[in-house]
Protein backbone atom coordinates (compact mmCIF):
# COMPACT_ATOMS: atom_id res chain seq x y z
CA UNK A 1 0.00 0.00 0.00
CA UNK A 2 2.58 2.40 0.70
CA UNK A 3 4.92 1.77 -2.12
CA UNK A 4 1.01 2.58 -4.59
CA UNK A 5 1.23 5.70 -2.32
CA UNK A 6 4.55 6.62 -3.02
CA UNK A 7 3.94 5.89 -7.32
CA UNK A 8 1.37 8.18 -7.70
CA UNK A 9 2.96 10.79 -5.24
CA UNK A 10 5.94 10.11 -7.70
CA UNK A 11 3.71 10.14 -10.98
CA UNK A 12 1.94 13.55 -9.53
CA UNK A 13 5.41 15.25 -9.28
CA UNK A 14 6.73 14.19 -12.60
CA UNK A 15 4.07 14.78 -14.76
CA UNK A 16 3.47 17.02 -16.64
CA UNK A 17 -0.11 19.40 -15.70
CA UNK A 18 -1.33 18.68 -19.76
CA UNK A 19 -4.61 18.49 -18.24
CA UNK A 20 -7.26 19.55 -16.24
CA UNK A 21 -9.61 18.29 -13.92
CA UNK A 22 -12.47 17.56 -16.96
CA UNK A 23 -10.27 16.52 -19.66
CA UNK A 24 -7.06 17.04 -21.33
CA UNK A 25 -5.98 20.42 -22.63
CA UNK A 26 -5.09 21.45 -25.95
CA UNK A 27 -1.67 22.02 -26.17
CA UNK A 28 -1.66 22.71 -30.28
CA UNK A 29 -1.39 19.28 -31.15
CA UNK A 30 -4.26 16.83 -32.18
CA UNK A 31 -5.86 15.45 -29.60
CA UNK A 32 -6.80 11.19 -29.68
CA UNK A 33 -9.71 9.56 -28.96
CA UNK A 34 -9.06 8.46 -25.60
CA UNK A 35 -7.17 11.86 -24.44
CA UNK A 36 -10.32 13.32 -23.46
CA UNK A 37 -10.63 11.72 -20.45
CA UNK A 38 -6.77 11.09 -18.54
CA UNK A 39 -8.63 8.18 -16.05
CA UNK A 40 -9.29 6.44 -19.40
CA UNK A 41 -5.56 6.55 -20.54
CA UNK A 42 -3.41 6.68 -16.74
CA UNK A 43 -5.91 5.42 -14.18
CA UNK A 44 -2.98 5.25 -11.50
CA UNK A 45 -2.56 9.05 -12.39
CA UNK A 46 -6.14 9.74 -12.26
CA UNK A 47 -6.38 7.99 -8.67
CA UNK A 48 -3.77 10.27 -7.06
CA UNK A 49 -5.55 13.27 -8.45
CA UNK A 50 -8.36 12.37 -7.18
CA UNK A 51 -6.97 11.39 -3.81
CA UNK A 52 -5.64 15.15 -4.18
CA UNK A 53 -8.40 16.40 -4.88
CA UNK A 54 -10.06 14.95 -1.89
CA UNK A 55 -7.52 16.05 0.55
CA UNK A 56 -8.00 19.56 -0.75
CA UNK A 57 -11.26 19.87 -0.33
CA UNK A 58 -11.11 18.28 3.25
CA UNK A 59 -8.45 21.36 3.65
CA UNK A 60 -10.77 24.12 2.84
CA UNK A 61 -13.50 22.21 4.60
CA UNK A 62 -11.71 22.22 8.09
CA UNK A 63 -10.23 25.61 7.70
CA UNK A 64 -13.58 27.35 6.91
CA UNK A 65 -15.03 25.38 10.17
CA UNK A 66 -11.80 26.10 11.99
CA UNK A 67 -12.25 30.19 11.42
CA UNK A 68 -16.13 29.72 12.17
CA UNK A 69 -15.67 28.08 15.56
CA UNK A 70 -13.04 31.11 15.61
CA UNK A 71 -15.72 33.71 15.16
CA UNK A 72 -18.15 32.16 17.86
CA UNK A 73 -15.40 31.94 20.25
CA UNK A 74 -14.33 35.69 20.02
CA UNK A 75 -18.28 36.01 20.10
CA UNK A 76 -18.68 34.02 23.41
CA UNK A 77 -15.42 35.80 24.80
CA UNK A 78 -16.83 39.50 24.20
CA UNK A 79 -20.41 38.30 25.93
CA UNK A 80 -17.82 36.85 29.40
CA UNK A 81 -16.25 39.76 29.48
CA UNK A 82 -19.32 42.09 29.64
CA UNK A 83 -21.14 39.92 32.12
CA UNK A 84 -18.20 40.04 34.40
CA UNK A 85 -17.71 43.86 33.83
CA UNK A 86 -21.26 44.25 34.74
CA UNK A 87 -20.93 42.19 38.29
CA UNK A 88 -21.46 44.51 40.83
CA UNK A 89 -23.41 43.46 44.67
CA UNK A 90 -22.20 44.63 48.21
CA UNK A 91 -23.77 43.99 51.06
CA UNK A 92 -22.59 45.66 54.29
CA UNK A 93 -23.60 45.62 58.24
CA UNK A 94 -23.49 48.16 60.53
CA UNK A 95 -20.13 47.15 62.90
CA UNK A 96 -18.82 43.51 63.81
CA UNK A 97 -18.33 44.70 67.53
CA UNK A 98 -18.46 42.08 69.96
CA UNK A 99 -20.59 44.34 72.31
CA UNK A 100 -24.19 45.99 71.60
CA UNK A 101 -23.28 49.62 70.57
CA UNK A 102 -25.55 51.90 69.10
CA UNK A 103 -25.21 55.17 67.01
CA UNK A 104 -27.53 58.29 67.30
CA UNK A 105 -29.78 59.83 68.25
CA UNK A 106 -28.19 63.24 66.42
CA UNK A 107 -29.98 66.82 66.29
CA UNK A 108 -29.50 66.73 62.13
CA UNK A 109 -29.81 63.64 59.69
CA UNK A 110 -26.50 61.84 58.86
CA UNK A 111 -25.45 59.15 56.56
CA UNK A 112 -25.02 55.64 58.04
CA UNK A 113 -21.45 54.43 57.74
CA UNK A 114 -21.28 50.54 57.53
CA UNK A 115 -18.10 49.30 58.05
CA UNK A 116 -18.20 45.62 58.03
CA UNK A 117 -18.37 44.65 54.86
CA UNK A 118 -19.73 40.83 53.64
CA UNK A 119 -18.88 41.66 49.85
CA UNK A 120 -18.23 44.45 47.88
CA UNK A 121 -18.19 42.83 44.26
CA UNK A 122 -17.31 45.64 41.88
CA UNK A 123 -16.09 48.11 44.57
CA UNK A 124 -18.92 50.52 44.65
CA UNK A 125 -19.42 50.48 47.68
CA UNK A 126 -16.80 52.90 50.09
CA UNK A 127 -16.72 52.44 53.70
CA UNK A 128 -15.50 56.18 54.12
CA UNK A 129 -18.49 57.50 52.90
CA UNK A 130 -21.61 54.84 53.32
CA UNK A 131 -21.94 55.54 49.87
CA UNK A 132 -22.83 53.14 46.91
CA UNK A 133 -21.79 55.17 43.70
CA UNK A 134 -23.71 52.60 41.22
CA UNK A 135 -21.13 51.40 38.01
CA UNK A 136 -23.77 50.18 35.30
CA UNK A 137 -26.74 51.49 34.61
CA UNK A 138 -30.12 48.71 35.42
CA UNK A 139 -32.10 47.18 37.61
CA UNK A 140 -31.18 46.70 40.95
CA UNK A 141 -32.71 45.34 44.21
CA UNK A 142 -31.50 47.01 47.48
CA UNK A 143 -32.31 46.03 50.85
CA UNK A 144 -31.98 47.72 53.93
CA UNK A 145 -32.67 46.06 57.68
CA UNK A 146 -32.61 48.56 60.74
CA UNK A 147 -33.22 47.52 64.63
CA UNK A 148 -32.47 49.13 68.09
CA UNK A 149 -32.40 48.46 71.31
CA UNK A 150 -34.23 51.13 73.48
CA UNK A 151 -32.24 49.97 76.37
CA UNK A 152 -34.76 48.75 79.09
CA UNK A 153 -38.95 48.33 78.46
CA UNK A 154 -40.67 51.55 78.96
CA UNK A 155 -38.12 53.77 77.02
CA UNK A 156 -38.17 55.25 73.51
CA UNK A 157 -37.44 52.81 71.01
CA UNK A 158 -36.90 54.47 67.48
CA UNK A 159 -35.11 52.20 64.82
CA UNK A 160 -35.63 54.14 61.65
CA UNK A 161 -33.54 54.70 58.74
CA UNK A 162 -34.28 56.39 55.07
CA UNK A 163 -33.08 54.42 52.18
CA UNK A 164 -31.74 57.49 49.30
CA UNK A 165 -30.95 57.70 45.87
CA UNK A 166 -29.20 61.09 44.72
CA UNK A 167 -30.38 62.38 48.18
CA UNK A 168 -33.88 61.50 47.82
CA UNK A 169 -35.52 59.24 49.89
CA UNK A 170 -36.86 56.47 48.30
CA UNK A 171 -38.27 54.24 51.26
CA UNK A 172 -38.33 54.64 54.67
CA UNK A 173 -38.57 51.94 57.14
CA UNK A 174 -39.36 52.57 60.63
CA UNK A 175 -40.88 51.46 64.17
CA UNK A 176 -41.10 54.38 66.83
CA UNK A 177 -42.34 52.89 69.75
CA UNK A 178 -42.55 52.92 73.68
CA UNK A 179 -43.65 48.92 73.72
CA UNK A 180 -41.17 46.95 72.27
CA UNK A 181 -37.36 47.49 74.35
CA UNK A 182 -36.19 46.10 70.99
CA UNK A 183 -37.31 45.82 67.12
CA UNK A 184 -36.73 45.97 63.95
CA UNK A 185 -38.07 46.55 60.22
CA UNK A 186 -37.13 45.58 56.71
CA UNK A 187 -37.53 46.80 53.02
CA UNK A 188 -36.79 45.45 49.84
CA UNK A 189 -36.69 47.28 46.77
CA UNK A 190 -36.13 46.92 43.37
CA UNK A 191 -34.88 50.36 40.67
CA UNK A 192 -33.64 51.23 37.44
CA UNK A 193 -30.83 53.39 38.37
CA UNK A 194 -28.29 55.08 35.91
CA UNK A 195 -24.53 54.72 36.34
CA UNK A 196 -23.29 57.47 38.48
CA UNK A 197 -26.21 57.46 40.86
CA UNK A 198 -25.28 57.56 44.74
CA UNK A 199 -27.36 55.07 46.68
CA UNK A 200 -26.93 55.86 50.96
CA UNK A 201 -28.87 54.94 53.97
CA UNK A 202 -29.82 58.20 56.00
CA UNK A 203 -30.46 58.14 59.76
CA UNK A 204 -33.14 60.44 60.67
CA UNK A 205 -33.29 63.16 63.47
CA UNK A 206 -34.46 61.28 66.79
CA UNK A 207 -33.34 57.89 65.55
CA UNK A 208 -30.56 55.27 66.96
CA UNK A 209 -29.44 52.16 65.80
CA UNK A 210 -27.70 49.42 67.52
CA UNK A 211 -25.56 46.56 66.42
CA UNK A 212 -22.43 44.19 67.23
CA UNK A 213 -21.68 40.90 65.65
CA UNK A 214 -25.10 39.32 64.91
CA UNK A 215 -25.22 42.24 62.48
CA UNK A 216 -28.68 43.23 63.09
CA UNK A 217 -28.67 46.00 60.82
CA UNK A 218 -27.21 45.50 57.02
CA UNK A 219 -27.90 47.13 53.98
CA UNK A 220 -27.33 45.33 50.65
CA UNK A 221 -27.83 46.17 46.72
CA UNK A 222 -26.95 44.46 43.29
CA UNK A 223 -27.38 44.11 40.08
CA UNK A 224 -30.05 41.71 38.24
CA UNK A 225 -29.69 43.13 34.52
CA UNK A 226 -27.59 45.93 32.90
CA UNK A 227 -29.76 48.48 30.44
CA UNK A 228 -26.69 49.51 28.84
């Protein structure tokens, strides 16, 4: 088998191209009645070509799939590295003391600084400031937990806190009460906010929050789908 191989390899290289693929061509001299077909006169020749042939087309075949699966990778690549540009979620907690310590009440409202952080995917959120500075504009849901401890039943409970977006409240939860020596309240929100918007939690006038460890108060935000 190799040594047929090798002959028409050897007949391919030595021969003359007198011919094309549907029949010979005329070189100015007559042609006879078999040289219209070269399979009819050299079938070992007319195997290799073929053989050639085959292998050529197998060539173009692969290469044209090869640069297609090219294509959808680059495609698939781009589409990665958007969804992973557009990760962003934090979620924060008020202090990982081991002790109950609260903050407030203050005469004037003031921006809650959460320092413990659980995640901070994206960096948006700064510690320094309590502010989220949102990266991407879309949907987001935020949540925000507050609770206090009024100290002993009979005094002033007021766990309160104003969720705000560009320094507009948007929600406000809230339980002002001289029943409960503890509680707390949640909300859950979802917005289309545009890149660039600052997202804070505000503590009211008259309002104090308490926390340590069991992080009773947290505040949390991310992204479910980019409008870009």
């Amino acid at each position: 088998m190799r040594a047929i191989v090798l002959l028409c390899l050897l007949e391919v290289a030595l021969a003359k191209p007198d011919f094309t693929w549907g029949g010979n061509t005329d070189n100015g001299g007559g042609a006879g009645p078999n040289e219209g077909n070269v399979c009819v006169t050299d079938q070992a020749t007319c195997g290799c070509c073929l053989m050639q042939q085959q292998i050529h087309r197998m060539k173009e075949f692969f290469n044209m799939s090869l640069s297609e699966l090219e294509k959808e990778l680059m495609k698939t690549k781009t589409v990665l590295n958007n969804v992973r540009a557009s990760r962003s979620a934090f979620s924060v907690a008020l202090s990982n003391d081991d002790t109950l310590k609260c903050i407030g009440p203050f005469r004037d409202d003031r921006i809650i600084m959460y320092k413990h952080v659980f995640i901070n995917l994206g960096g948006g959120y700064n510690v320094n400031t309590g502010i989220f500075t949102v990266p991407r504009s879309g949907v987001y849901s935020l949540a925000l937990t507050v609770y206090s401890d009024a100290g002993s039943p009979g005094n002033t409970l007021a766990a309160c806190g104003s969720l705000m977006v560009n320094n507009k409240v948007v929600a406000g939860p809230s339980e002002k009460n001289m029943q409960d020596q503890e509680d707390s309240a949640t909300i859950v929100v979802a917005l289309h906010l545009k890149a660039g918007d600052k997202v804070a939690v505000n503590l009211p006038i008259g309002c104090f929050l308490c926390d340590n460890s069991s992080h009773y108060n947290t505040f949390t935000g991310f992204l479910l789908y980019s409008t870009d």
